[in-house]
N, C-alpha and C. Protein backbone atom coordinates (compact mmCIF):
# COMPACT_ATOMS: atom_id res chain seq x y z
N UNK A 1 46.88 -73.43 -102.07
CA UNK A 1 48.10 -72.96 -101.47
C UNK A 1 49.30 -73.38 -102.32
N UNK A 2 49.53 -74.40 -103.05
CA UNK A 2 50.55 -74.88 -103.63
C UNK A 2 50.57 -74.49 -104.64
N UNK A 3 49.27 -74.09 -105.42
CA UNK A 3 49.39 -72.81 -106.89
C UNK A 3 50.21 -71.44 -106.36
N UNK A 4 49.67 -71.13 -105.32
CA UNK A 4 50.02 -70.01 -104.35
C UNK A 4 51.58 -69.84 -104.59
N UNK A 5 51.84 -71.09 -104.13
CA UNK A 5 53.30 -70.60 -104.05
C UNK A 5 54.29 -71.08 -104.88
N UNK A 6 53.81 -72.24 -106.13
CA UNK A 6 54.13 -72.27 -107.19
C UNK A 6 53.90 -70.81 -108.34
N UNK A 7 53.09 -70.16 -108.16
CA UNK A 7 53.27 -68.55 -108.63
C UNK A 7 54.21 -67.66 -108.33
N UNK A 8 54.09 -67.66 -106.73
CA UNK A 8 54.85 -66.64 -106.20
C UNK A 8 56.60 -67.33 -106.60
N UNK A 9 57.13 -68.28 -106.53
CA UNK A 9 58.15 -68.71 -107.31
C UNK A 9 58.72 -68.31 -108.79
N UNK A 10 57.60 -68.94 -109.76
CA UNK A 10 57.63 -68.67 -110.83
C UNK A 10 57.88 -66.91 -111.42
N UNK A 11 57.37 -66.55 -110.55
CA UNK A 11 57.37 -65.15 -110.89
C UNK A 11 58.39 -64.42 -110.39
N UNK A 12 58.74 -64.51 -109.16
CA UNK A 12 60.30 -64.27 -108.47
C UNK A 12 61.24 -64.86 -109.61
N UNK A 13 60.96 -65.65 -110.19
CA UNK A 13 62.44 -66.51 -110.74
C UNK A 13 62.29 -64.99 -112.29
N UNK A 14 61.11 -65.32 -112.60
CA UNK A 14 61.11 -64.59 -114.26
C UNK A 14 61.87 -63.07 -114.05
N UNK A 15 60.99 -62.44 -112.62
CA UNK A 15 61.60 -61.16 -113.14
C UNK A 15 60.91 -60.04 -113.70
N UNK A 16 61.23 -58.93 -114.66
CA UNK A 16 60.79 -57.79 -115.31
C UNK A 16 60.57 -58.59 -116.90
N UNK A 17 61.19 -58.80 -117.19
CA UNK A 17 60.70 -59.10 -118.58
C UNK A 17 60.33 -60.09 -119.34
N UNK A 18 59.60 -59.79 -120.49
CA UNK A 18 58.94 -61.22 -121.08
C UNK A 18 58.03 -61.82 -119.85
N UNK A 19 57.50 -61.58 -119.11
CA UNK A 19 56.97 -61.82 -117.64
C UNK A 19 55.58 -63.20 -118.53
N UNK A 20 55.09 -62.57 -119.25
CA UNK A 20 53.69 -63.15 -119.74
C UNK A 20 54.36 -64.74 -120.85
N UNK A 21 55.28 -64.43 -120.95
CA UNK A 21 55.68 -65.48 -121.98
C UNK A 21 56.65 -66.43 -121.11
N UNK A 22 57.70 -65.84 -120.50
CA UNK A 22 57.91 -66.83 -119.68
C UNK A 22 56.88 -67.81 -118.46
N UNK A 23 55.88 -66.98 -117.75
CA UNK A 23 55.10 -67.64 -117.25
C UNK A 23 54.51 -68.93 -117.81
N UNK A 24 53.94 -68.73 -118.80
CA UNK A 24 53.70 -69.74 -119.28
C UNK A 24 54.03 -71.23 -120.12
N UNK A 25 55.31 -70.75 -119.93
CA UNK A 25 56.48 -71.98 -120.38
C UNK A 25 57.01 -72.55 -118.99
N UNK A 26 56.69 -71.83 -118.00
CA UNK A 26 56.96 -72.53 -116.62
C UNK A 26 55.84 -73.16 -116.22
N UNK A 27 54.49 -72.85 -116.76
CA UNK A 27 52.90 -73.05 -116.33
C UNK A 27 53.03 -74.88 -117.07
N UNK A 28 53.78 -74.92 -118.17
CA UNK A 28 53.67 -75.96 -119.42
C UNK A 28 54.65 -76.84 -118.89
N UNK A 29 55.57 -76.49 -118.64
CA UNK A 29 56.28 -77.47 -117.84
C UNK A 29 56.45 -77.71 -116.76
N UNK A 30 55.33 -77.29 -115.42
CA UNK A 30 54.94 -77.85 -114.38
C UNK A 30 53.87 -79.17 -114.73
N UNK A 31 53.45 -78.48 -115.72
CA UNK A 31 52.12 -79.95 -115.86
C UNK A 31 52.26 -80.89 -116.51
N UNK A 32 53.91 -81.34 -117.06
CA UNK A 32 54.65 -82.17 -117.86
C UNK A 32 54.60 -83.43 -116.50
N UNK A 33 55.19 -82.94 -114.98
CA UNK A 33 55.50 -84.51 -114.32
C UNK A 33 53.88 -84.53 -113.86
N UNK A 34 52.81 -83.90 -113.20
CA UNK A 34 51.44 -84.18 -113.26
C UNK A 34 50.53 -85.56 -114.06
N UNK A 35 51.49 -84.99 -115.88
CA UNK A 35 50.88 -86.57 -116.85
C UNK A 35 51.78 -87.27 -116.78
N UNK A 36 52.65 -87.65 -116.36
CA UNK A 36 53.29 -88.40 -116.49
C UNK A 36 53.25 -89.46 -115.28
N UNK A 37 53.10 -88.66 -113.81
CA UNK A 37 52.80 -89.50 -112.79
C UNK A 37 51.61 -90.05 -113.26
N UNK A 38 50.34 -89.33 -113.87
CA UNK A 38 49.65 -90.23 -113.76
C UNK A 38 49.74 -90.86 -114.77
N UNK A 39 50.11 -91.25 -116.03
CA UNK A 39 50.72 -92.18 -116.94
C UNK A 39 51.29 -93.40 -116.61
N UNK A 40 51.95 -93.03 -115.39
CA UNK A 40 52.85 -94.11 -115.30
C UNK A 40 52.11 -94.98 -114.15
N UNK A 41 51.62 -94.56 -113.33
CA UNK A 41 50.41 -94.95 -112.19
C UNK A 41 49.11 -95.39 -113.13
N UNK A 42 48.84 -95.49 -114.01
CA UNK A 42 48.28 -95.45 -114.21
C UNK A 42 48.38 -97.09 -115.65
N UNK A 43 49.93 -97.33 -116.22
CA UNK A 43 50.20 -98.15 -116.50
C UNK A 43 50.20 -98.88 -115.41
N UNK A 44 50.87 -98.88 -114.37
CA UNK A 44 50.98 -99.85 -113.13
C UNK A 44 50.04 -100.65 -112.95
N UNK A 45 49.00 -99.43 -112.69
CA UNK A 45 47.45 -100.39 -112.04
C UNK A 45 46.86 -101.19 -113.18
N UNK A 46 47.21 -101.02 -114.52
CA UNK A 46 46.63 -101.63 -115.50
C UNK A 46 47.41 -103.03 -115.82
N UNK A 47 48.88 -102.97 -115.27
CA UNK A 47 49.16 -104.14 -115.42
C UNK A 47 49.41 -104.88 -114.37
N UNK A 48 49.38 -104.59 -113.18
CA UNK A 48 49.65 -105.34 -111.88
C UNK A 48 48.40 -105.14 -111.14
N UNK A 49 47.54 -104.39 -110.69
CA UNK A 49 46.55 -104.17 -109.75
C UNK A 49 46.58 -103.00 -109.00
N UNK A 50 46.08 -102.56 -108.12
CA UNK A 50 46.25 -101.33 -107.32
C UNK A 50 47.17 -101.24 -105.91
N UNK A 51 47.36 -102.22 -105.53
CA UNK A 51 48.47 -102.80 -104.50
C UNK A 51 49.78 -102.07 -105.56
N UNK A 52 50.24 -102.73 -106.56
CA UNK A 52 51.27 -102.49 -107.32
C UNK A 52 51.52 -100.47 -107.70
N UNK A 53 49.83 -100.37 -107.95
CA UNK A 53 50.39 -98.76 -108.60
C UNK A 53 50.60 -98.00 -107.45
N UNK A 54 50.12 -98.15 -105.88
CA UNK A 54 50.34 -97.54 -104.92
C UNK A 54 52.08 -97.63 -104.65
N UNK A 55 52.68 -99.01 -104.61
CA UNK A 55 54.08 -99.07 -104.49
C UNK A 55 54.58 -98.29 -105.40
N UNK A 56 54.35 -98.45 -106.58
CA UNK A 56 54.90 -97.70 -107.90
C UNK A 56 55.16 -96.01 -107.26
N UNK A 57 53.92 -95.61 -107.25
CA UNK A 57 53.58 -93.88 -106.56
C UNK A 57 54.67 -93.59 -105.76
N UNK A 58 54.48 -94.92 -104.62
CA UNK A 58 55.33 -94.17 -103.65
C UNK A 58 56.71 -94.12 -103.72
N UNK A 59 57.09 -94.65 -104.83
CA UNK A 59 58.82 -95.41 -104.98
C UNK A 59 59.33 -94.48 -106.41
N UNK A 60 58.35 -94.08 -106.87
CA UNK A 60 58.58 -92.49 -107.69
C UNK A 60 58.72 -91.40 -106.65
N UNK A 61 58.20 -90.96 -105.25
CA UNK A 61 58.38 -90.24 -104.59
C UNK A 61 59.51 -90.21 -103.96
N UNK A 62 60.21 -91.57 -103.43
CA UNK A 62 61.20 -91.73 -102.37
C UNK A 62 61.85 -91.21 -103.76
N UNK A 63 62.30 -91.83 -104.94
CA UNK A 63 63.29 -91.62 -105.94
C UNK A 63 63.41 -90.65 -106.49
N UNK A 64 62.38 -89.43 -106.03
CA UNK A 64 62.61 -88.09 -106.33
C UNK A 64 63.21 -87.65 -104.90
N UNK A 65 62.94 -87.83 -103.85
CA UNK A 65 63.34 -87.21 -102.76
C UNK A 65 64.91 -87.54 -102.77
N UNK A 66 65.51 -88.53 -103.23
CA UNK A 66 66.86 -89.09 -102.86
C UNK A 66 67.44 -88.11 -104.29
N UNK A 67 67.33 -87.75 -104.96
CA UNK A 67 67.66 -87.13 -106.32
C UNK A 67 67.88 -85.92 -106.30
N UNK A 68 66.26 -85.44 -105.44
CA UNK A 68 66.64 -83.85 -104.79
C UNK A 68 68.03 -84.04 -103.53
N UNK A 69 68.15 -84.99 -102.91
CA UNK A 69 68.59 -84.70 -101.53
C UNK A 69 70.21 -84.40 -102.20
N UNK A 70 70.37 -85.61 -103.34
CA UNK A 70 71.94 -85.88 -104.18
C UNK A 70 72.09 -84.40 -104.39
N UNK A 71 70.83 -83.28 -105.30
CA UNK A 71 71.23 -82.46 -105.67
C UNK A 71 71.58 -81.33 -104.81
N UNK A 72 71.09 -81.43 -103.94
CA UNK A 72 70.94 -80.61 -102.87
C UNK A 72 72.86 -80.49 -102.10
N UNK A 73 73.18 -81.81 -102.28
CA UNK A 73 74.66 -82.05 -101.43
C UNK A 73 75.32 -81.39 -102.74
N UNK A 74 75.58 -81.65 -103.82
CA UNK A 74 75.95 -81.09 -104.82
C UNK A 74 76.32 -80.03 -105.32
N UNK A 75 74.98 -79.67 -105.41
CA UNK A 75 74.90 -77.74 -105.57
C UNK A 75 74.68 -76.83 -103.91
N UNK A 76 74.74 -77.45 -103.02
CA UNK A 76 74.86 -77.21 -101.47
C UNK A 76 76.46 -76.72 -101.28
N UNK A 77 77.49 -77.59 -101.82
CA UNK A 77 78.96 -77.75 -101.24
C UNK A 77 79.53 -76.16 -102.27
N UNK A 78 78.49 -75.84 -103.64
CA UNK A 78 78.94 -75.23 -105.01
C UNK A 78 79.04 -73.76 -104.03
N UNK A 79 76.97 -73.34 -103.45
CA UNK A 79 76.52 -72.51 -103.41
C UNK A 79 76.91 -72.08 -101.58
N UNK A 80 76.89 -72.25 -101.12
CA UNK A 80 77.20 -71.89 -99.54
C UNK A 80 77.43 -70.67 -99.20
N UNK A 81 77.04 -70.42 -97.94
CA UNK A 81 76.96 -69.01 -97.78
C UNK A 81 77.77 -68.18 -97.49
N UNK A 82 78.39 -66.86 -97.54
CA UNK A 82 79.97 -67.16 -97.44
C UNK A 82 79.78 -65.73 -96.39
N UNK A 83 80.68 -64.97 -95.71
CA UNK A 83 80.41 -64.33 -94.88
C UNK A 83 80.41 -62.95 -95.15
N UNK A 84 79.75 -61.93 -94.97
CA UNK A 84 79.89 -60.21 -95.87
C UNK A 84 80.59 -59.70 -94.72
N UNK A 85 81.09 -58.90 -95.63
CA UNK A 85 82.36 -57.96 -94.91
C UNK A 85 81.55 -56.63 -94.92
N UNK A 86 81.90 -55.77 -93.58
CA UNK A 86 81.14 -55.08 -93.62
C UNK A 86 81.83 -53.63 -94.84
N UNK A 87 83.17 -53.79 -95.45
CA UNK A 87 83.32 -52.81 -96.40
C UNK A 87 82.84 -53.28 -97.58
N UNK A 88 82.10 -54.45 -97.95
CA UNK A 88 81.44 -54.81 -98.95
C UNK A 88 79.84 -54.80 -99.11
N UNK A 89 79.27 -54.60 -97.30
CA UNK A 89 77.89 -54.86 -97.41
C UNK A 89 77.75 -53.24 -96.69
N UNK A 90 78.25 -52.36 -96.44
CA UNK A 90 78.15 -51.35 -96.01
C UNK A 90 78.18 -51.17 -94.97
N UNK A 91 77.72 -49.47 -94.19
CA UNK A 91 77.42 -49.82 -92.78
C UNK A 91 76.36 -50.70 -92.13
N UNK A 92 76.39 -51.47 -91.62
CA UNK A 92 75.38 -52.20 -90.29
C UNK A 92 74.90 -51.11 -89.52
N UNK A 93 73.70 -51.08 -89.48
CA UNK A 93 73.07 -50.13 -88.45
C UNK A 93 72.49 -51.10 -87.30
């Protein structure tokens, strides 16, 4: 399900063209944080124990969630929804 809808994204975002070449520069850099979590989880447990790489995991997660949330207020206040007029969005049926 999460390929699922990591596709259906990827492909909404690309569009009509270059479809096959962009895909796969989005395919290449989804699987960039994949090695790296486990890189870095993976240093953890090698130098502290498995107690340590579990904290590690989860404190990469909170520190992405607080990063998205920053970006989110950010580009939230930029992007907002603004109200259509109906001589701009046509008739309403």
């Amino acid at each position: 399900m999460t390929y699922a809808g990591f596709t259906a994204f990827v492909l909404e975002a690309i569009g009509k063209g270059a479809a096959a070449t962009k895909y796969n520069v989005y395919c290449s850099f989804s699987n960039m944080p994949i090695y790296y979590m486990t890189y870095i989880t993976g240093w953890a447990h090698d130098q502290w124990g498995s107690t340590t790489m579990l904290v590690t995991e989860a404190s990469l997660c909170v520190a992405g969630a607080v990063l998205f949330g920053i970006l989110m207020m950010v580009l939230g206040a930029r992007f907002q929804a603004r109200p259509v007029h109906a001589s701009s969005a046509g008739q309403a049926v």
